[in-house]
C-alpha atoms as a PDB file:
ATOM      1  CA  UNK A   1     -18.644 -25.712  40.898  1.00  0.00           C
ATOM      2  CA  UNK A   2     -18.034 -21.874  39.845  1.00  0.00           C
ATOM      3  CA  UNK A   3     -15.397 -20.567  38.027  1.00  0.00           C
ATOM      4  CA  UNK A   4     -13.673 -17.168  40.001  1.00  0.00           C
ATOM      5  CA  UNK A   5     -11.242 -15.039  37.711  1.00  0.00           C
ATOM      6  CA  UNK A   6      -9.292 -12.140  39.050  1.00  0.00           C
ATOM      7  CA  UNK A   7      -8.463  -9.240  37.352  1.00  0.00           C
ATOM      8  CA  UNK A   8      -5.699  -6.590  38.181  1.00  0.00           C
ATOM      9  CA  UNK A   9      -3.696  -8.692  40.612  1.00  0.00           C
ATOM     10  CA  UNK A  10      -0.610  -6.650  41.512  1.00  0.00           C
ATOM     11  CA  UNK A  11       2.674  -8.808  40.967  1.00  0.00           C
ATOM     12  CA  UNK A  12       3.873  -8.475  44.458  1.00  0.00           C
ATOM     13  CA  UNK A  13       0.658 -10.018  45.968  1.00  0.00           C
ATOM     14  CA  UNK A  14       0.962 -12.886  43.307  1.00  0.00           C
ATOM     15  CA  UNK A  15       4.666 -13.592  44.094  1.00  0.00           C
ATOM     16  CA  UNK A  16       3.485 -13.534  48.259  1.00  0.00           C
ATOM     17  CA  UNK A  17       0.395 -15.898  47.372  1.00  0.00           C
ATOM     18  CA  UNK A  18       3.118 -18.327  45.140  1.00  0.00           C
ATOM     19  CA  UNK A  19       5.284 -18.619  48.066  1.00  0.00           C
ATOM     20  CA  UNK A  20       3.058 -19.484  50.159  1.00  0.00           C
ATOM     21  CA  UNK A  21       1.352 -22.103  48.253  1.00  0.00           C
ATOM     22  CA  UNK A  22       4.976 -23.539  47.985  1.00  0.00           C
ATOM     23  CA  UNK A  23       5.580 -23.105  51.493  1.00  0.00           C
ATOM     24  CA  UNK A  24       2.235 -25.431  52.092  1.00  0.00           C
ATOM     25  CA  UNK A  25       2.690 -27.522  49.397  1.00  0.00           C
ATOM     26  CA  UNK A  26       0.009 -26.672  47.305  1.00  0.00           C
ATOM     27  CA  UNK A  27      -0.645 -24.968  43.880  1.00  0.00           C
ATOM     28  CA  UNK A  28      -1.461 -20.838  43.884  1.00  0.00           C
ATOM     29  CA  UNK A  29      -4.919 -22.091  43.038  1.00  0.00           C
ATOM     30  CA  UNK A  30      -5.418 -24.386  45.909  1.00  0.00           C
ATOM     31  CA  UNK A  31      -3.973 -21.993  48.347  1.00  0.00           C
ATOM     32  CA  UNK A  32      -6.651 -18.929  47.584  1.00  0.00           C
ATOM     33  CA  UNK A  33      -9.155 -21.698  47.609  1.00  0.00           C
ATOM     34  CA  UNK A  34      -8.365 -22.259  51.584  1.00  0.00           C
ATOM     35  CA  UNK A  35      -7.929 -18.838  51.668  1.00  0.00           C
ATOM     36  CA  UNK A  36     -11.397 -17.731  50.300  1.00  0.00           C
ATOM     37  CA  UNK A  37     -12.819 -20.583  52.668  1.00  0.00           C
ATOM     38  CA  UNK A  38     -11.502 -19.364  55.832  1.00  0.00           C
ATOM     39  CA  UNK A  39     -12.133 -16.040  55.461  1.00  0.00           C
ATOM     40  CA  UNK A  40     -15.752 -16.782  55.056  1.00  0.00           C
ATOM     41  CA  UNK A  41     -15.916 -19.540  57.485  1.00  0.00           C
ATOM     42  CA  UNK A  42     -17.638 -19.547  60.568  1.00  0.00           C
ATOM     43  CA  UNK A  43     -15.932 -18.592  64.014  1.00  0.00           C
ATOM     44  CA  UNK A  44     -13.868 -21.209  65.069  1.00  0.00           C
ATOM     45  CA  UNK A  45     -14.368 -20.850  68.854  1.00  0.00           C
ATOM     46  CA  UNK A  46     -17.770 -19.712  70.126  1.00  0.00           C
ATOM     47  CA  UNK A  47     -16.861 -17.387  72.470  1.00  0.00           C
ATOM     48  CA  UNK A  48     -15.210 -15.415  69.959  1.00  0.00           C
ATOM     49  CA  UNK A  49     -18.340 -15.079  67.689  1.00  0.00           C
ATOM     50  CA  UNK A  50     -20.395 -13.795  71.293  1.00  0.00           C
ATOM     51  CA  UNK A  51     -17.659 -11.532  72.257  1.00  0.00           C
ATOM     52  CA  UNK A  52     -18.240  -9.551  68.749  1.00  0.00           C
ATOM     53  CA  UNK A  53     -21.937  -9.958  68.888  1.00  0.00           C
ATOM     54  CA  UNK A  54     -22.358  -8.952  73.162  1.00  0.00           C
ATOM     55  CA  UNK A  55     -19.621  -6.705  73.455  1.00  0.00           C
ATOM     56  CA  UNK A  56     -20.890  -3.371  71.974  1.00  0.00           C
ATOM     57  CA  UNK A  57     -24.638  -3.833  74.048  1.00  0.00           C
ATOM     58  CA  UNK A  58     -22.451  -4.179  77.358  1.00  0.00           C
ATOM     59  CA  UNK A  59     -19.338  -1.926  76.705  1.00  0.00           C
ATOM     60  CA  UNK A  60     -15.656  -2.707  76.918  1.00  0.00           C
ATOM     61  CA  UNK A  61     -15.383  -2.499  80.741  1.00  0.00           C
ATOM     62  CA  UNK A  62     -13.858  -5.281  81.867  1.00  0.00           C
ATOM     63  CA  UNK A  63     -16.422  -7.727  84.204  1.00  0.00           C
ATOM     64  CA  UNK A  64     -16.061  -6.662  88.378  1.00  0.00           C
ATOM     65  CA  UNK A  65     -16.786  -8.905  90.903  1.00  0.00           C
ATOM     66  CA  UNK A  66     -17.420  -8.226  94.332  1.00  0.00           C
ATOM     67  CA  UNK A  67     -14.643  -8.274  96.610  1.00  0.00           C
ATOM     68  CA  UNK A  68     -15.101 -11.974  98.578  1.00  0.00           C
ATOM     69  CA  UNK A  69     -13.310 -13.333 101.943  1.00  0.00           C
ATOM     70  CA  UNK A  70     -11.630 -16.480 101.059  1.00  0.00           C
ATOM     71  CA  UNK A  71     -13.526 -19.408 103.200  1.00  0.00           C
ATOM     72  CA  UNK A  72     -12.152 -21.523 105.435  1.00  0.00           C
ATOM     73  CA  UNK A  73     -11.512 -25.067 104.582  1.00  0.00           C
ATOM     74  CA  UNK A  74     -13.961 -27.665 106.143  1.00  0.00           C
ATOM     75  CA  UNK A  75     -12.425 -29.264 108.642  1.00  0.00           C
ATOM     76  CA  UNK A  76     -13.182 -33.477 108.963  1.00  0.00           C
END
């Protein structure tokens, strides 16, 4: 496993990351390790990750669909 140090840490981020470990119960070094992993993580739902990969080639118009008459039900 590597070793990560980091340098010039301002004290009100540190005292926001200790609180939150505390909040969740684990140490400050734990919590930036979850951290660090979700931020790198993959997409958690696919249609997110095609949204940011489609949506630029296709514009951010929302979809139209051509106006339908509802049908009637079948009758038995």
């Amino acid at each position: 496993m590597a070793n990560l140090s980091i340098r010039k840490l301002d004290d009100k981020t540190l005292k926001r990351l200790r609180i939150q470990a505390a909040q969740h119960g684990v140490s400050m070094e734990e919590e930036v390790r979850q951290i660090l992993k979700r931020s790198v993580a993959a997409p958690e739902r696919l249609g997110d990750l095609a949204l940011r990969l489609f949506n630029p080639a296709y514009g951010d118009k929302p979809l139209e669909l051509p106006k339908r008459k509802p049908h009637q039900p079948m009758k038995f």
